[in-house]
Protein backbone atom coordinates (compact mmCIF):
# COMPACT_ATOMS: atom_id res chain seq x y z
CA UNK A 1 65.22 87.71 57.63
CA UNK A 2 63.43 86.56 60.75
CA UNK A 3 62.38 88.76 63.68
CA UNK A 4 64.19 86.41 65.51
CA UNK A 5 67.41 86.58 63.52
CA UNK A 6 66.60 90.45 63.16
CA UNK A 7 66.34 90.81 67.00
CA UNK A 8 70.08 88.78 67.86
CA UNK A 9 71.49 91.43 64.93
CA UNK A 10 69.72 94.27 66.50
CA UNK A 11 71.41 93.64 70.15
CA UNK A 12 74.75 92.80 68.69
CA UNK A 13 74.76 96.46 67.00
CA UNK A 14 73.82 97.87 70.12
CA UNK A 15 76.04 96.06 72.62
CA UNK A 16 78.93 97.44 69.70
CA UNK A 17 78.61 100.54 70.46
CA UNK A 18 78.77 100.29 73.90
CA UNK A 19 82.05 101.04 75.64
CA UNK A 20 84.76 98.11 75.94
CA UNK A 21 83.47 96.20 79.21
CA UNK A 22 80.07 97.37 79.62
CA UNK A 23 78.25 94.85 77.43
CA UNK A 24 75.40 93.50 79.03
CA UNK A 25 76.34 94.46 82.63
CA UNK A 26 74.05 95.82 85.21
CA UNK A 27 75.31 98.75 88.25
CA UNK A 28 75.75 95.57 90.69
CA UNK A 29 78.71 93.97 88.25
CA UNK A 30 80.14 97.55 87.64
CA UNK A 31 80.37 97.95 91.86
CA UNK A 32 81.65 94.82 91.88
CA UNK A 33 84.75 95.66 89.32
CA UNK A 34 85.25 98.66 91.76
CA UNK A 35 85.15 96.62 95.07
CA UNK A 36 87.68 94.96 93.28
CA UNK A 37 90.13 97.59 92.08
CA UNK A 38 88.89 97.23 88.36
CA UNK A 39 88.99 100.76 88.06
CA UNK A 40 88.64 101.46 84.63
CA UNK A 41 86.90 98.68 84.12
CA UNK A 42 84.25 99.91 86.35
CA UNK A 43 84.28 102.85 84.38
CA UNK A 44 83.63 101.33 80.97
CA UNK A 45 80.67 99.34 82.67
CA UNK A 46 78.70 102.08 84.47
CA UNK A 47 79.20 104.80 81.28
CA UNK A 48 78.31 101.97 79.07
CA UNK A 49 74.51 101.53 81.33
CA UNK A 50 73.71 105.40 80.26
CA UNK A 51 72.45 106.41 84.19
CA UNK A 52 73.08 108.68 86.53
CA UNK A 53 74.17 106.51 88.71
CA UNK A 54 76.43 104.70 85.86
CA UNK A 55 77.84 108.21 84.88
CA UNK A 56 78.32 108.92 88.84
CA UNK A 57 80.23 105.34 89.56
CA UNK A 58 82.89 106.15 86.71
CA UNK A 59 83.18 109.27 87.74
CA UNK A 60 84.52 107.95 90.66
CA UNK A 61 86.39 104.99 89.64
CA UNK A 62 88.52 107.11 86.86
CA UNK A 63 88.77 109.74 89.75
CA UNK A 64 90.66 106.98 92.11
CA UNK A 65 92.35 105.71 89.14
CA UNK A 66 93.67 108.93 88.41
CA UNK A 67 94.83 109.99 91.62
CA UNK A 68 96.14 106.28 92.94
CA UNK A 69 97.02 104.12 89.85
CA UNK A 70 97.62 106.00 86.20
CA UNK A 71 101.12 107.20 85.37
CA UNK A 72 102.03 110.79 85.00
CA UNK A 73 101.22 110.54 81.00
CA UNK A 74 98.15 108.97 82.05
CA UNK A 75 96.98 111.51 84.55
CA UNK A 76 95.50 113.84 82.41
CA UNK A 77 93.19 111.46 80.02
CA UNK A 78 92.12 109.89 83.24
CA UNK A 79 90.96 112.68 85.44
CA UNK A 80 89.31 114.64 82.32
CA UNK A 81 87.46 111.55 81.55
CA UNK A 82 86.44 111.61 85.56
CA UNK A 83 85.53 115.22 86.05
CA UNK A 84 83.43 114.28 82.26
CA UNK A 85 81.63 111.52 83.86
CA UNK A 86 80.25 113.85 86.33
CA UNK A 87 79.21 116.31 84.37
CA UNK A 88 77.01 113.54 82.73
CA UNK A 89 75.63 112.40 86.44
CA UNK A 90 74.28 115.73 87.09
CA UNK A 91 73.08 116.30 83.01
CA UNK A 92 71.38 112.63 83.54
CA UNK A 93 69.36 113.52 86.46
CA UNK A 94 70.22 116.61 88.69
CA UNK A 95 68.73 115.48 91.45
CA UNK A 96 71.11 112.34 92.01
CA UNK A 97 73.55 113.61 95.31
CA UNK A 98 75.65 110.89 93.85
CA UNK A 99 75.86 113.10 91.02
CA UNK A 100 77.39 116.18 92.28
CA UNK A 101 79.24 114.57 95.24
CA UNK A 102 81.17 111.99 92.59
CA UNK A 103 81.70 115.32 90.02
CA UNK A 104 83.12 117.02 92.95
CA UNK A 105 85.57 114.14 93.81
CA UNK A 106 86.64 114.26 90.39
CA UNK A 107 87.01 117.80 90.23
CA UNK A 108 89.42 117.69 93.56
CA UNK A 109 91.37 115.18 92.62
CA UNK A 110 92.40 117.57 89.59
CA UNK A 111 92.92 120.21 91.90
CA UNK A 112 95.28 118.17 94.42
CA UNK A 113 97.82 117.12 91.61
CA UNK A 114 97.41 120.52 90.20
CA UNK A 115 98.19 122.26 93.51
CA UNK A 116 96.53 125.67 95.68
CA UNK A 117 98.19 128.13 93.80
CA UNK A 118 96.30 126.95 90.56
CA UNK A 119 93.19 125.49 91.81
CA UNK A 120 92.33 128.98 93.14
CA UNK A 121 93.76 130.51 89.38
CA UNK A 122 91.50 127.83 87.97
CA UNK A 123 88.30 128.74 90.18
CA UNK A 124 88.40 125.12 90.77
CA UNK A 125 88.00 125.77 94.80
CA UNK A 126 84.56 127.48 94.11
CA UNK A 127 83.24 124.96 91.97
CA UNK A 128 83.98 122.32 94.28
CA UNK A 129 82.35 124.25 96.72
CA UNK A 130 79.17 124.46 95.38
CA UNK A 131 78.81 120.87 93.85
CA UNK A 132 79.42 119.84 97.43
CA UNK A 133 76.84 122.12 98.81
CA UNK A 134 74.30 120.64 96.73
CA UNK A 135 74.87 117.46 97.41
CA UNK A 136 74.29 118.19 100.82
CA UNK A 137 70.82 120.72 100.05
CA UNK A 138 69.76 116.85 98.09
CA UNK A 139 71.42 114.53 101.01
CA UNK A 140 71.83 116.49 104.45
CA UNK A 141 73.29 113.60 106.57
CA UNK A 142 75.59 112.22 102.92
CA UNK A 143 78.93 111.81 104.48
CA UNK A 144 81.33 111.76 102.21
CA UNK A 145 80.27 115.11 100.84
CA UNK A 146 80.24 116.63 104.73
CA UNK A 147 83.76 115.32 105.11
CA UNK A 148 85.23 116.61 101.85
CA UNK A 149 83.15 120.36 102.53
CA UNK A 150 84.97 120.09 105.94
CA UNK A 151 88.47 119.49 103.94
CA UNK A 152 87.60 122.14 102.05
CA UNK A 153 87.05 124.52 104.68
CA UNK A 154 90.31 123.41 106.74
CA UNK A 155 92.42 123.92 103.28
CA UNK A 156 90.81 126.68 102.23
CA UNK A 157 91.40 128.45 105.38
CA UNK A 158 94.97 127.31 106.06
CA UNK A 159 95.64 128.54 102.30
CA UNK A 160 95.87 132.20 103.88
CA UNK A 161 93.86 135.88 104.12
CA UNK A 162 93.08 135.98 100.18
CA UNK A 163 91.87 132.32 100.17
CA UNK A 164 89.55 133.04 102.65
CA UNK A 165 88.82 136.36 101.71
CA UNK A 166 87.60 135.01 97.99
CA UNK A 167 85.97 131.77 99.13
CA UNK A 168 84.85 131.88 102.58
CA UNK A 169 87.23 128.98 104.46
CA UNK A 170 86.80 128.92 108.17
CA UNK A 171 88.36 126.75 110.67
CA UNK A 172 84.88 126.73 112.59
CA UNK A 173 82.73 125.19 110.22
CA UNK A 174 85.77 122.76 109.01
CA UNK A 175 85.52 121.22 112.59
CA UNK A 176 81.48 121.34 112.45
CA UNK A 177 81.72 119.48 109.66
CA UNK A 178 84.11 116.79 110.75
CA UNK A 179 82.01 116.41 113.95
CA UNK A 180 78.92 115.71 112.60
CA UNK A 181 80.63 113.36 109.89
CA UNK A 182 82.29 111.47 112.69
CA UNK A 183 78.85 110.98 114.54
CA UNK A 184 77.50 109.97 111.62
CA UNK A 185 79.98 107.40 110.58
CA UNK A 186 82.46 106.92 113.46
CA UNK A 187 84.11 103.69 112.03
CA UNK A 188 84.84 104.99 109.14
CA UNK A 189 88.24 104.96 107.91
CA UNK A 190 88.29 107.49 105.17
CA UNK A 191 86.58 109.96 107.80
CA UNK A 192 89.38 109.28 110.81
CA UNK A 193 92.05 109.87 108.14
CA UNK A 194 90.67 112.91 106.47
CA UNK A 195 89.71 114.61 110.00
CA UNK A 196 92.85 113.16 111.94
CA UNK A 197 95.14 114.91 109.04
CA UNK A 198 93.98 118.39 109.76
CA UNK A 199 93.72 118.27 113.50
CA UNK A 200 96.61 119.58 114.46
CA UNK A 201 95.81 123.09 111.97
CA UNK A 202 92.28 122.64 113.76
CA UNK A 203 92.91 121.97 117.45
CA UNK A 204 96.10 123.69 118.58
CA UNK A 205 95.92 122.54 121.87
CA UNK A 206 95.03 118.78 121.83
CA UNK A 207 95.47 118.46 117.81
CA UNK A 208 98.20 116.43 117.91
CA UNK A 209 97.29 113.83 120.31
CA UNK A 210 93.95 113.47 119.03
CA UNK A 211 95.22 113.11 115.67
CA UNK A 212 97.19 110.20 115.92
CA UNK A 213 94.30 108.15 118.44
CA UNK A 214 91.83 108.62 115.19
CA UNK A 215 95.07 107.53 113.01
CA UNK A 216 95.71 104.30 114.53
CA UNK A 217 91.86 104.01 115.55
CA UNK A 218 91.49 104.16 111.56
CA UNK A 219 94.75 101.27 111.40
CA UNK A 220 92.98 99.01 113.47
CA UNK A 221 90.09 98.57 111.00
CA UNK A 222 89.00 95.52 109.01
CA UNK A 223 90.31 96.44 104.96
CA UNK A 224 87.02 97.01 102.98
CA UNK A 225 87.21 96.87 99.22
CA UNK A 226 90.69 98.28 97.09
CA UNK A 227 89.91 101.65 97.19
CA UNK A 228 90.20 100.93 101.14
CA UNK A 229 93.82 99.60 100.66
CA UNK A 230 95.05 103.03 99.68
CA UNK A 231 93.00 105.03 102.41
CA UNK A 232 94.78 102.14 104.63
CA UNK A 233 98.47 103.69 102.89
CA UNK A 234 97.20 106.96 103.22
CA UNK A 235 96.63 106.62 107.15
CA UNK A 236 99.73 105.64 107.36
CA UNK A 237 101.53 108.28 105.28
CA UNK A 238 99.96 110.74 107.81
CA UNK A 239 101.06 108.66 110.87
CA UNK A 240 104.33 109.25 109.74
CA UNK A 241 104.04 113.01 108.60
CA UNK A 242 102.51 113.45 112.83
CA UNK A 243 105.55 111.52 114.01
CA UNK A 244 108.14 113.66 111.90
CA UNK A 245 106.57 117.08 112.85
């Protein structure tokens, strides 16, 4: 055989055992499929590159898959495959805030569908915890991990005495937390929404009003990429929960 023949066998046997989708595809086309709402494709193409960063991406696109697309017999293979993919961010190199940040995400997203009662059961609420406090000890100003630690504060805290007892919630360093995310990224529409949902638990006094100018502040954005299109649905599913209360 000759080393050229040998060398088109030896890349077919390897692009073979790669996962459906992630032949010969680079992080750029595996964004890409996400920008687009490929989810799973996404998926196959940044677990098929072997990085942290590919490991990290399908963490996240099975993790909005899970929580936005799959069916209820779907759920489950789709958000253990997530919460997997982030283990294998943080195995493939622990210093990646990707890493931990997109293995938290996954790890919520369980715990939402799951509900409070069970999370806490689960221990799920610590471990979320801590893989978005070290994100933040790698990344400081990473906003997406301030934002969801600030969630996790406000839930934790409006979950009751025990919930903070056991894990430490606080209202105080919820609203820290959504301050400095909103200086950070003020036109952001995923921060608006996930600050302008909690207000009115947060700010008893001006909550409300407040709430719905970073709602409709968040409505009057350009649409960004598909994962974008459901914040968008999302902002106004809690539009209509402030008018209704």
């Amino acid at each position: 055989m000759s080393s050229a023949r040998f060398a088109r066998l030896a890349l077919a046997v390897c692009l073979a055992l790669l996962p459906p989708g992630a032949a010969a595809q680079s992080i750029d086309d595996a964004n890409a499929a996400y920008a687009e709402g490929r989810f799973v494709e996404a998926a196959d193409m940044g677990e098929g590159l072997g990085t942290s960063d590919g490991y990290a991406l399908a963490a996240k696109s099975m993790a909005v898959y899970a929580h936005y697309e799959a069916s209820d017999e779907e759920f489950s293979e789709a958000i253990e495959r997530a919460i997997r993919m982030g283990e294998e961010a943080i195995a493939a190199d622990p210093n990646n805030p990707d890493a931990h940040y997109e293995s938290a995400h996954a790890v919520g997203r369980y715990a939402q569908r799951v509900g409070a009662f069970t999370a806490l059961r689960e221990g799920l609420a610590g471990k979320i915890r801590d893989l978005l406090e070290a994100t933040l000890a790698l990344d400081p100003d990473y906003v997406h991990a301030m934002l969801a630690l600030g969630g996790w504060h406000a839930d934790i805290a409006a979950e009751g005495f025990v919930a903070r007892t056991m894990y430490g919630g606080s209202e105080e360093e919820a609203v820290t937390l959504f301050e400095r995310a909103l200086e950070l990224a003020p036109e952001s529409r995923v921060v608006l929404h996930a600050y302008g949902i909690r207000l009115q638990r947060l700010d008893k006094e001006s909550g409300t009003e407040r709430a719905r100018e970073m709602l409709e502040r968040a409505l009057a954005l350009p649409l960004g990429d598909a994962y974008d299109d459901y914040v968008y649905l999302d902002v106004l599913d809690g539009l209509d929960a402030l008018n209704e209360g």
